[in-house]
Protein backbone atom coordinates (compact mmCIF):
# COMPACT_ATOMS: atom_id res chain seq x y z
CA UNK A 1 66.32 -17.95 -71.93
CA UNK A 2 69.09 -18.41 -74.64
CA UNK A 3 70.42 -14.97 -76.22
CA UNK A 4 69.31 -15.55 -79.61
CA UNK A 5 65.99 -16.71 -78.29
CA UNK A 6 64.96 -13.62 -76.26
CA UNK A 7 66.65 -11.59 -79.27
CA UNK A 8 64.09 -13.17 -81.41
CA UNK A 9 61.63 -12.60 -78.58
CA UNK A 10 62.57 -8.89 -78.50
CA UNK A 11 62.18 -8.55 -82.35
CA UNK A 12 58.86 -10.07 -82.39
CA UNK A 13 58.04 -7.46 -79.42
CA UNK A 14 59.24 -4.63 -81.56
CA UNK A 15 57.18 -5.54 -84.67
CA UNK A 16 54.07 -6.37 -82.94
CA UNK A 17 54.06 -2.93 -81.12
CA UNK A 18 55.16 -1.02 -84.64
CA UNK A 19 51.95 -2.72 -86.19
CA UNK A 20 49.74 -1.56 -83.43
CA UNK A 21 51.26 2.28 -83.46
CA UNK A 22 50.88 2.04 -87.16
CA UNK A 23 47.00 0.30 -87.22
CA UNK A 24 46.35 3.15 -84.17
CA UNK A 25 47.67 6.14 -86.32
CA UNK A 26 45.84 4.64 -89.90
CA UNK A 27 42.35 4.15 -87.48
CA UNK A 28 42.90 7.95 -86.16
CA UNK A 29 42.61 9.29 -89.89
CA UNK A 30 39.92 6.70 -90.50
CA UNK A 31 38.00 8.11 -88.17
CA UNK A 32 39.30 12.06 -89.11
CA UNK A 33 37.54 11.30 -92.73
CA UNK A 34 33.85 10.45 -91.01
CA UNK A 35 33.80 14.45 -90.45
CA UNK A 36 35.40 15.07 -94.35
CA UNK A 37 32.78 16.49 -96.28
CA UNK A 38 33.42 16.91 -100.51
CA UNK A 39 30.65 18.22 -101.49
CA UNK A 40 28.59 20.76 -102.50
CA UNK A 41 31.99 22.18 -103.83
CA UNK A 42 31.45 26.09 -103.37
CA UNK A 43 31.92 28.06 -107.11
CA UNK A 44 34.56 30.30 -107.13
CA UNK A 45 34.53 33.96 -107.28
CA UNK A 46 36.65 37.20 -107.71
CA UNK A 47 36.99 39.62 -105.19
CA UNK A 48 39.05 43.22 -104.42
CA UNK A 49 41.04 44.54 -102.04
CA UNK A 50 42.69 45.78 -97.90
CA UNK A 51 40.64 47.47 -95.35
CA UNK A 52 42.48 50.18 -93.05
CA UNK A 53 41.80 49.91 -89.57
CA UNK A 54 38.84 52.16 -87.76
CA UNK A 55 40.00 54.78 -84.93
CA UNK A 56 38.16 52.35 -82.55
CA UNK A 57 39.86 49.29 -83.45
CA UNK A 58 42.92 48.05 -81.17
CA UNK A 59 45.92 47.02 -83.82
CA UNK A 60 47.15 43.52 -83.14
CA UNK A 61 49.39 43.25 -85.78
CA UNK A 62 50.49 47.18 -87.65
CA UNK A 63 53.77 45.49 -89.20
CA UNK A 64 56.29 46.28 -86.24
CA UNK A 65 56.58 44.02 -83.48
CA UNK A 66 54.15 41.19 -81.99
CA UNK A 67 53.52 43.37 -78.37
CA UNK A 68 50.01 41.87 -78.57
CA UNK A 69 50.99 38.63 -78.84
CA UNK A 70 52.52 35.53 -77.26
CA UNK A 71 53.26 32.09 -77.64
CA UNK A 72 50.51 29.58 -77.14
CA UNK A 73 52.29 28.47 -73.92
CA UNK A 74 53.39 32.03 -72.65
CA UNK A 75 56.04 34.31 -73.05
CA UNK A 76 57.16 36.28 -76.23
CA UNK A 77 56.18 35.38 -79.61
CA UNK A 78 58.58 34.35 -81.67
CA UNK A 79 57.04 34.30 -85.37
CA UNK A 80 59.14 36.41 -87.85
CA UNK A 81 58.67 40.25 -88.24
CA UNK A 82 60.12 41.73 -91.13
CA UNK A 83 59.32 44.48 -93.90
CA UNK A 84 55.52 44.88 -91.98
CA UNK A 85 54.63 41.23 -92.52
CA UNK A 86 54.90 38.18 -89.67
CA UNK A 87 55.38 34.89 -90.74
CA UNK A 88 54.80 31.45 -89.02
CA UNK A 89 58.28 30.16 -88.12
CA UNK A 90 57.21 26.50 -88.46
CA UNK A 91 57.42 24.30 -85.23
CA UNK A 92 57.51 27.70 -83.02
CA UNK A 93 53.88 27.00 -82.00
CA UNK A 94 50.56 28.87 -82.33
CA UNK A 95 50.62 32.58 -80.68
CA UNK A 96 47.47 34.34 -78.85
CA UNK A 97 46.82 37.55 -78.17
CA UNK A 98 47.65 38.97 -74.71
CA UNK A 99 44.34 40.37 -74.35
CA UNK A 100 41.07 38.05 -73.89
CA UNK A 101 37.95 38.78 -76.03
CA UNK A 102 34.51 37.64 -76.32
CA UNK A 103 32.25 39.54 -79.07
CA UNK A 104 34.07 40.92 -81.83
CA UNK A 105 34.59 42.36 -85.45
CA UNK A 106 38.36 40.96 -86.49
CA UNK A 107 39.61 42.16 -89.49
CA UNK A 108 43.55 39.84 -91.03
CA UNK A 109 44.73 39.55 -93.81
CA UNK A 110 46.88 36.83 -94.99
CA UNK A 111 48.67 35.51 -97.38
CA UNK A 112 50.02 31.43 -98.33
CA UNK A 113 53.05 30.84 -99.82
CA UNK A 114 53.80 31.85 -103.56
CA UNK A 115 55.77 28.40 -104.10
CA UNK A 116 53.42 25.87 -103.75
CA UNK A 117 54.56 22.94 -101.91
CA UNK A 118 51.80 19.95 -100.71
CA UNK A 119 48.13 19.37 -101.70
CA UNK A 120 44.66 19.86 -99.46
CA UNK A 121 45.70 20.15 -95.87
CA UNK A 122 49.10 20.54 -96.38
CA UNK A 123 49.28 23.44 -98.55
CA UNK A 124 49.11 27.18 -97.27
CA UNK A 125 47.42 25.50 -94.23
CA UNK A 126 46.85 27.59 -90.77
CA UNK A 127 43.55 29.05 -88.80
CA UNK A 128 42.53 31.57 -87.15
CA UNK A 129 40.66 30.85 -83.77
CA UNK A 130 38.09 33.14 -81.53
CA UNK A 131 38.62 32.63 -78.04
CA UNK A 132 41.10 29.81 -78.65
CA UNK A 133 38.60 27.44 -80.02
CA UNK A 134 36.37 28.61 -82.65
CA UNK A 135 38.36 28.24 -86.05
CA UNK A 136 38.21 29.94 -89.35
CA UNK A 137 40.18 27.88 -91.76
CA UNK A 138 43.00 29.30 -93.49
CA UNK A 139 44.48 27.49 -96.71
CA UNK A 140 45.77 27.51 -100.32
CA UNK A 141 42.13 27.14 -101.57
CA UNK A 142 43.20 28.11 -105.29
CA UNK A 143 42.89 25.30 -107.38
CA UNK A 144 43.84 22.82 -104.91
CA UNK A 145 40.83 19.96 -103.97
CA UNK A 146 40.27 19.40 -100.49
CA UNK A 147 37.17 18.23 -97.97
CA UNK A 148 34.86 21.55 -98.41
CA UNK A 149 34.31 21.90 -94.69
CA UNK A 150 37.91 22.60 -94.53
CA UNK A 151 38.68 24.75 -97.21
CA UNK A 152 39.27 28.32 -96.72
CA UNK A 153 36.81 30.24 -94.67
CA UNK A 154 35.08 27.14 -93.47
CA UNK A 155 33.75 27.20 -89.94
CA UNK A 156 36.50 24.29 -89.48
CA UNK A 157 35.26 20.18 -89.99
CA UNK A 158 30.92 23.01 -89.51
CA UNK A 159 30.56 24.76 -91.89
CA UNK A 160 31.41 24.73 -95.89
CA UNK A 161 31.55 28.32 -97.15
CA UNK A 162 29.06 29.37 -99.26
CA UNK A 163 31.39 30.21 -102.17
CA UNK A 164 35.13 29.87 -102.91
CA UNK A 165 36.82 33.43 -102.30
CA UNK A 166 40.41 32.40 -103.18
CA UNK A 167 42.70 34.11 -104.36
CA UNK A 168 46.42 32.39 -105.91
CA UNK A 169 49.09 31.45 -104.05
CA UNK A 170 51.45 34.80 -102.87
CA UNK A 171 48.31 37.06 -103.31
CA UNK A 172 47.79 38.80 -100.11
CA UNK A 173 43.81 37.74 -98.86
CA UNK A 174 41.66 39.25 -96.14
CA UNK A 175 38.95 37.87 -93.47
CA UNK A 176 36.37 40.21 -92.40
CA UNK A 177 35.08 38.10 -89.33
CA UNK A 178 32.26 39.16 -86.83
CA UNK A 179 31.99 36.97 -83.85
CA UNK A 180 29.14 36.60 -80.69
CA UNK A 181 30.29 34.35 -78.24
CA UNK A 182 28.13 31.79 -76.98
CA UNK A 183 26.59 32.12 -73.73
CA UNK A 184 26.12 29.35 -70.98
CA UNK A 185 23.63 29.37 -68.17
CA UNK A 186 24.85 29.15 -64.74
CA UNK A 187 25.11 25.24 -64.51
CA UNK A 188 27.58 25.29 -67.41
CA UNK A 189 25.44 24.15 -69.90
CA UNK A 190 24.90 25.93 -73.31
CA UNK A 191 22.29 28.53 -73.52
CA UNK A 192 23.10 30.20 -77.05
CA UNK A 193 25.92 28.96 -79.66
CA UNK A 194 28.44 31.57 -80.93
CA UNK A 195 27.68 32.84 -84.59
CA UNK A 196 29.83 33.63 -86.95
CA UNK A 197 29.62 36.19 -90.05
CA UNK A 198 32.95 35.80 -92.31
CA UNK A 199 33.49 38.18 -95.47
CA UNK A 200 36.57 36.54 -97.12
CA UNK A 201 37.89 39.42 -99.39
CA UNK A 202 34.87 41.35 -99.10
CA UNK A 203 32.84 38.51 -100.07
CA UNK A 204 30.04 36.61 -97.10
CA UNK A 205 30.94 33.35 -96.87
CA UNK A 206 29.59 32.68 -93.68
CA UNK A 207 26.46 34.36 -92.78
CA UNK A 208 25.73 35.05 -89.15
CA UNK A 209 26.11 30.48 -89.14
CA UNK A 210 25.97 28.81 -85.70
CA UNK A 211 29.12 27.50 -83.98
CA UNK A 212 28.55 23.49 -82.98
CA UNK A 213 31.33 23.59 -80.44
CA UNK A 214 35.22 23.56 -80.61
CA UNK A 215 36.62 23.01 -83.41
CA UNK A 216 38.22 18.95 -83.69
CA UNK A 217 39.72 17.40 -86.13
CA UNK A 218 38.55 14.10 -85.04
CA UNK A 219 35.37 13.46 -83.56
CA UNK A 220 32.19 15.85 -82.89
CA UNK A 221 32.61 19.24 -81.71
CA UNK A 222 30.75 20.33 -78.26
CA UNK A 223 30.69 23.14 -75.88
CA UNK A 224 32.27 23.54 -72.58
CA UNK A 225 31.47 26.52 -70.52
CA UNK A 226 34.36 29.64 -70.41
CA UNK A 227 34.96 33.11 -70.18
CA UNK A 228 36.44 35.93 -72.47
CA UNK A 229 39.94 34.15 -74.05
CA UNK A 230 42.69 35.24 -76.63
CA UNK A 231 42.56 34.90 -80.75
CA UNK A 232 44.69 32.07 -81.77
CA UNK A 233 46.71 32.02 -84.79
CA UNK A 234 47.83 28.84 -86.06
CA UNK A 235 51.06 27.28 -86.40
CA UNK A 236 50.30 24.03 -88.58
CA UNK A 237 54.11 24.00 -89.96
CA UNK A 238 53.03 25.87 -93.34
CA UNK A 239 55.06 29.97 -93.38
CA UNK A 240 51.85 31.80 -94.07
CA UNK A 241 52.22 35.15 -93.38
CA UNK A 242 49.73 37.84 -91.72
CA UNK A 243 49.52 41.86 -92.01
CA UNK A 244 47.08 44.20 -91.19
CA UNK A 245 45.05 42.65 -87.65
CA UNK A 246 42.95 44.59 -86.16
CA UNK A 247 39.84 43.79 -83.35
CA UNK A 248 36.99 46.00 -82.46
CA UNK A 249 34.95 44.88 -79.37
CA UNK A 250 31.27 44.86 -79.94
C-alpha cells in the first residue's frame, strides 16, 4: 500500500471512529432525557433560617477540618476549609464520611455560588448521597429551568419535590433529611425500599417518599443488597460550599 493511500486510509479510519464516539455520546444523553421529567413544575416558596446541632448528633462538618471525611477513593479529603465553610475543589472527587450509616436524621447546609455561571445541570450543581447511593439533589434552583426530578431536593431522576424551596444564588440553604434504609431478605432481594423525608429550609419537600433504587443518571434505578455505608458529597465540578453537617443515628 502506497503512502498517500494508507494516509487516506488512516484519515477515513479516524473520521469514521470520531462519528461513532460522537453518535455514542449524543445516544447516551438521548437516552439520559427518557428519565427528564418537566413537569408539574413545583411553586416556589419562602422559607427561614440554620439549625444548631443536638448534643446527640455527631458533627461531620463544625467549620475546622474534614476529620470525618475522605476522598471517594480513600485517604484525606482534600476540599477547601477556610473561614468555617468547605468548598468543592472541582475535579478533587466526591468525599464520604469515614463512618458508615444506615438510618438517619442529617442535617447540611449549603450554599451555590453567588456568580452564576451555566444553566439547569450545570449551575450550583452537586448531591448529597445516603449510603453512597441514595441522592438528594443539590442545585441553583432559583430561577433557573431544569427537568423537575432534578431540581433541588429531588429524590434524584424519583422524585420531583413537592414545592420549590430555593433560595438565590450565595444565600446559604439547609436540608433537613431523615433517612430508613431499605432492608433486603436473606437471598439479597428487596424486602422494604428506603424512605426519605427532606425539609429543604424548614420546608417538607419530600414526605416520608419511597426510594426506587440507586440513583442513575441514565437508565432505571434498582436495588442491590448492602450493608451500613458512608454519606457522599458530590463533586460534579460546580464550588458549592457546605457548613453546618451534622448526623444523628436513629
Amino acid at each position: 500500500m502506497s503512502r498517500r493511500l494508507f494516509s487516506t486510509w488512516l484519515g477515513i479510519c479516524l473520521l469514521i471512529a470520531s462519528v461513532c464516539g460522537m453518535a455514542a455520546e449524543i445516544s447516551n444523553r438521548e437516552r439520559a432525557r427518557v428519565t427528564e421529567l418537566w413537569e408539574p413544575v413545583p411553586p416556589v416558596v419562602t422559607t427561614g433560617e440554620s439549625v444548631a446541632a443536638p448534643s446527640d448528633a455527631l458533627v461531620l462538618f463544625g467549620g475546622d477540618n474534614l476529620d470525618q471525611w475522605q476522598a471517594e477513593q480513600g485517604g484525606d479529603a482534600t476540599w477547601k476549609v477556610e473561614d468555617g465553610i468547605v468548598t468543592v475543589v472541582p475535579g478533587t472527587g466526591d468525599i464520604k464520611t469515614r463512618q458508615s450509616f444506615t438510618d438517619v436524621q442529617l442535617h447540611i447546609e449549603w450554599r451555590t455560588p453567588a456568580k452564576i455561571s451555566g444553566e439547569g445541570q450545570g449551575r450550583g450543581n452537586s448531591g448529597v448521597s445516603l449510603m453512597e447511593r441514595y441522592e438528594i439533589q443539590i442545585l441553583d434552583s432559583f430561577d433557573n429551568p431544569t427537568y423537575v426530578n432534578g431540581q433541588a431536593g429531588s429524590v434524584y431522576k424519583q422524585h420531583i419535590p413537592l414545592v420549590n424551596a430555593s433560595r438565590a444564588p450565595g444565600e446559604w440553604q439547609s436540608y433537613d433529611i431523615i433517612f430508613v434504609a431499605p432492608r433486603f431478605n436473606d437471598n439479597g432481594r428487596i424486602a422494604e425500599p428506603a424512605r426519605v423525608t427532606v425539609l429543604h429550609n424548614g420546608v417538607l419537600i419530600q414526605n416520608n417518599v419511597p426510594v426506587q433504587g440507586t440513583a442513575v443518571f441514565v437508565g432505571t434505578p434498582s436495588y442491590k443488597a448492602h450493608g451500613a455505608a458512608p454519606i457522599r458529597l458530590q463533586d460534579h465540578r460546580n464550588p458549592v460550599s457546605f457548613r453546618n453537617i451534622w448526623v444523628r443515628q436513629l
